[in-house]
N, C-alpha and C. Protein backbone atom coordinates (compact mmCIF):
# COMPACT_ATOMS: atom_id res chain seq x y z
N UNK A 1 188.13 -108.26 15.62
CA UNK A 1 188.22 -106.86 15.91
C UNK A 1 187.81 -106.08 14.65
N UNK A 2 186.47 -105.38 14.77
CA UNK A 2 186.23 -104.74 13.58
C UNK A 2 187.30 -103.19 13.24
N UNK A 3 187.23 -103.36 12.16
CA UNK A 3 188.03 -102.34 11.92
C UNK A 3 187.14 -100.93 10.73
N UNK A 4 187.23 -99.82 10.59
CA UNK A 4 186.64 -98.64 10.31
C UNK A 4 187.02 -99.05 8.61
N UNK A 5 186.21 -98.61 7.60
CA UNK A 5 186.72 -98.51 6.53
C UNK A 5 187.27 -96.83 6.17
N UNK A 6 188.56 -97.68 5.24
CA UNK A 6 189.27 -96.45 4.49
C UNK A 6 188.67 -95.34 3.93
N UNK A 7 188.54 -94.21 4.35
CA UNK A 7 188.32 -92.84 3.43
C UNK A 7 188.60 -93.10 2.22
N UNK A 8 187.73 -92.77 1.71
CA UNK A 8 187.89 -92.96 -0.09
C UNK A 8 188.97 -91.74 -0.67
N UNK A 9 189.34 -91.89 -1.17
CA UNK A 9 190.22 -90.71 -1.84
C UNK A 9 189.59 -90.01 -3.14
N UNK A 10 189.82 -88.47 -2.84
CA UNK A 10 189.13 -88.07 -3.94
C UNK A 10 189.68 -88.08 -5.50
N UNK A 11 188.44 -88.23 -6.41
CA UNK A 11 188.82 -88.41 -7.55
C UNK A 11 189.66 -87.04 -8.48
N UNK A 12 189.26 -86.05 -7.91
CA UNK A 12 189.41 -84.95 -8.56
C UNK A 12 190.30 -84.02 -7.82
N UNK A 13 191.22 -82.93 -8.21
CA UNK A 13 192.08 -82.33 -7.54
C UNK A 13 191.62 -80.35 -7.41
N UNK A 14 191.49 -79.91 -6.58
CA UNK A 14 191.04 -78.53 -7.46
C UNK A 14 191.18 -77.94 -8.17
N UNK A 15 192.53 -78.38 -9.17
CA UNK A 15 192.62 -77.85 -10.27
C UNK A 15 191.99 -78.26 -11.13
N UNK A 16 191.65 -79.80 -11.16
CA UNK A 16 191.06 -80.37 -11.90
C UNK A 16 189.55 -79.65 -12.51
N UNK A 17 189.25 -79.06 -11.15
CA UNK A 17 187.84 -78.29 -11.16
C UNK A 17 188.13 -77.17 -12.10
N UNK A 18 189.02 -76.31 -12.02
CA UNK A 18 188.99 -74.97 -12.93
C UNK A 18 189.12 -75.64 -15.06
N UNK A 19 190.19 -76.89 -14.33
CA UNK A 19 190.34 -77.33 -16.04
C UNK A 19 188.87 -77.59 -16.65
N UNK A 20 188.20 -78.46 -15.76
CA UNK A 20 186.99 -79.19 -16.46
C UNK A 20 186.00 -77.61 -16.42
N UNK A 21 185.77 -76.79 -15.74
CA UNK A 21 185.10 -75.53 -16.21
C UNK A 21 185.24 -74.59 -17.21
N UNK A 22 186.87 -74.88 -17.35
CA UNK A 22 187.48 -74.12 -19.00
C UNK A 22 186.77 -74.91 -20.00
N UNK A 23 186.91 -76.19 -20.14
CA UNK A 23 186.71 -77.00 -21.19
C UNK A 23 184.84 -77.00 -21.53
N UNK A 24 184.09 -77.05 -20.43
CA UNK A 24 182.63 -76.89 -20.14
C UNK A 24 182.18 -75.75 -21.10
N UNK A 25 183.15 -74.54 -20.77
CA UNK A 25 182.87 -72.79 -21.40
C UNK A 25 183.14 -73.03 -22.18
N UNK A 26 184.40 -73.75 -23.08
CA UNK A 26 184.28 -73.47 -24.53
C UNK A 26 183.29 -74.61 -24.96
N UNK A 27 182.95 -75.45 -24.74
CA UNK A 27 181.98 -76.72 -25.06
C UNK A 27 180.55 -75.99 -25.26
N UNK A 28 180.12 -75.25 -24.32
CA UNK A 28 178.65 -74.66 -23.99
C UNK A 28 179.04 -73.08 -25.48
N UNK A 29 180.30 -72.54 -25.72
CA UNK A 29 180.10 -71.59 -26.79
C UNK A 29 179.94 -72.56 -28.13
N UNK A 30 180.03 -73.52 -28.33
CA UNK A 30 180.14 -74.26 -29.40
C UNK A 30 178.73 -74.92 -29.65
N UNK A 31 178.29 -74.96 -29.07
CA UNK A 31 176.85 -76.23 -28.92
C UNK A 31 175.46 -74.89 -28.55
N UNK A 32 176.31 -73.55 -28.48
CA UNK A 32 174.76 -72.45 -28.33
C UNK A 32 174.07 -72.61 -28.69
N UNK A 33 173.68 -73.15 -30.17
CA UNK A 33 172.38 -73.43 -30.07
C UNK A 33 171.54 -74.83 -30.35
N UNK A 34 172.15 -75.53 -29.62
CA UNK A 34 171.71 -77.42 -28.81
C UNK A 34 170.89 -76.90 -27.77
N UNK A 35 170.11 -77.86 -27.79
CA UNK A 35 169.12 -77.59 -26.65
C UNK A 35 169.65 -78.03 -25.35
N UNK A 36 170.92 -78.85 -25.61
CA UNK A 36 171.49 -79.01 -24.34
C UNK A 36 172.38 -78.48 -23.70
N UNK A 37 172.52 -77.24 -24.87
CA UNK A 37 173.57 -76.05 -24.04
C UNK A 37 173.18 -75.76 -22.41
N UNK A 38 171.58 -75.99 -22.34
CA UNK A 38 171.28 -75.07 -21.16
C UNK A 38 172.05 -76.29 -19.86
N UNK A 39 171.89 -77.27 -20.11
CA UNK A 39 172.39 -78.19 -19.20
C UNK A 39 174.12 -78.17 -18.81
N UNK A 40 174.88 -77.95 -20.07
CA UNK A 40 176.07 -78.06 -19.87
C UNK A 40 176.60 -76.55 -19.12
N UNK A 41 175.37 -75.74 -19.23
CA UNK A 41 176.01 -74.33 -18.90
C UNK A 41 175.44 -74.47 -17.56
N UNK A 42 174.44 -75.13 -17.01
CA UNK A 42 173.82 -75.26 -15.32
C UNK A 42 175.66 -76.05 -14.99
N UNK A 43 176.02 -76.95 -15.79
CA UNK A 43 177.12 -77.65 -15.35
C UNK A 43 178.52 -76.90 -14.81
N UNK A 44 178.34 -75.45 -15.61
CA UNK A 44 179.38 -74.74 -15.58
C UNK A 44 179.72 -74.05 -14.21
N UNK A 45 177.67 -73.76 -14.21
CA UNK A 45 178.32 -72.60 -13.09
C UNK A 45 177.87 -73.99 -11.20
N UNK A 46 177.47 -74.82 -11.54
CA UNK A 46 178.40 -75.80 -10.23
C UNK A 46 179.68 -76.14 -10.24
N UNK A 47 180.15 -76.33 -11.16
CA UNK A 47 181.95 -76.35 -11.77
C UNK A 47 182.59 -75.23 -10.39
N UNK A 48 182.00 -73.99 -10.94
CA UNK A 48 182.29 -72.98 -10.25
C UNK A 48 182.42 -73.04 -8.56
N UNK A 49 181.37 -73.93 -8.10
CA UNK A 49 180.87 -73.24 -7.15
C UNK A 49 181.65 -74.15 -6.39
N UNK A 50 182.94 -75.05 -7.12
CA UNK A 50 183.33 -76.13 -6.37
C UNK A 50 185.08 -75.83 -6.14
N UNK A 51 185.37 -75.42 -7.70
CA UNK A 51 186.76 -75.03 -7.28
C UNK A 51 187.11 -73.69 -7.19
């Protein structure tokens, strides 16, 4: 008798989302001028768009 697999459980909680976007904003004011600010700041505002 086949049986359905388990829903995965999520890794992250929605708070989790606002913490890791605090930490992103001060990370991206610190690194302004890394060329990879622009990446961690695209990171920020999907952060956003989640929790």
């Amino acid at each position: 008798m086949p049986t359905e697999p388990q829903r995965s459980r999520a890794v992250f909680s929605t708070e989790d989302f606002a913490l890791l976007k605090e930490a992103v904003a001060d990370y991206v004011r610190k690194i302004a001028d890394d060329p990879r600010s622009s990446k961690f700041s695209s990171l920020y505002h999907r952060l956003g768009r989640l929790g």
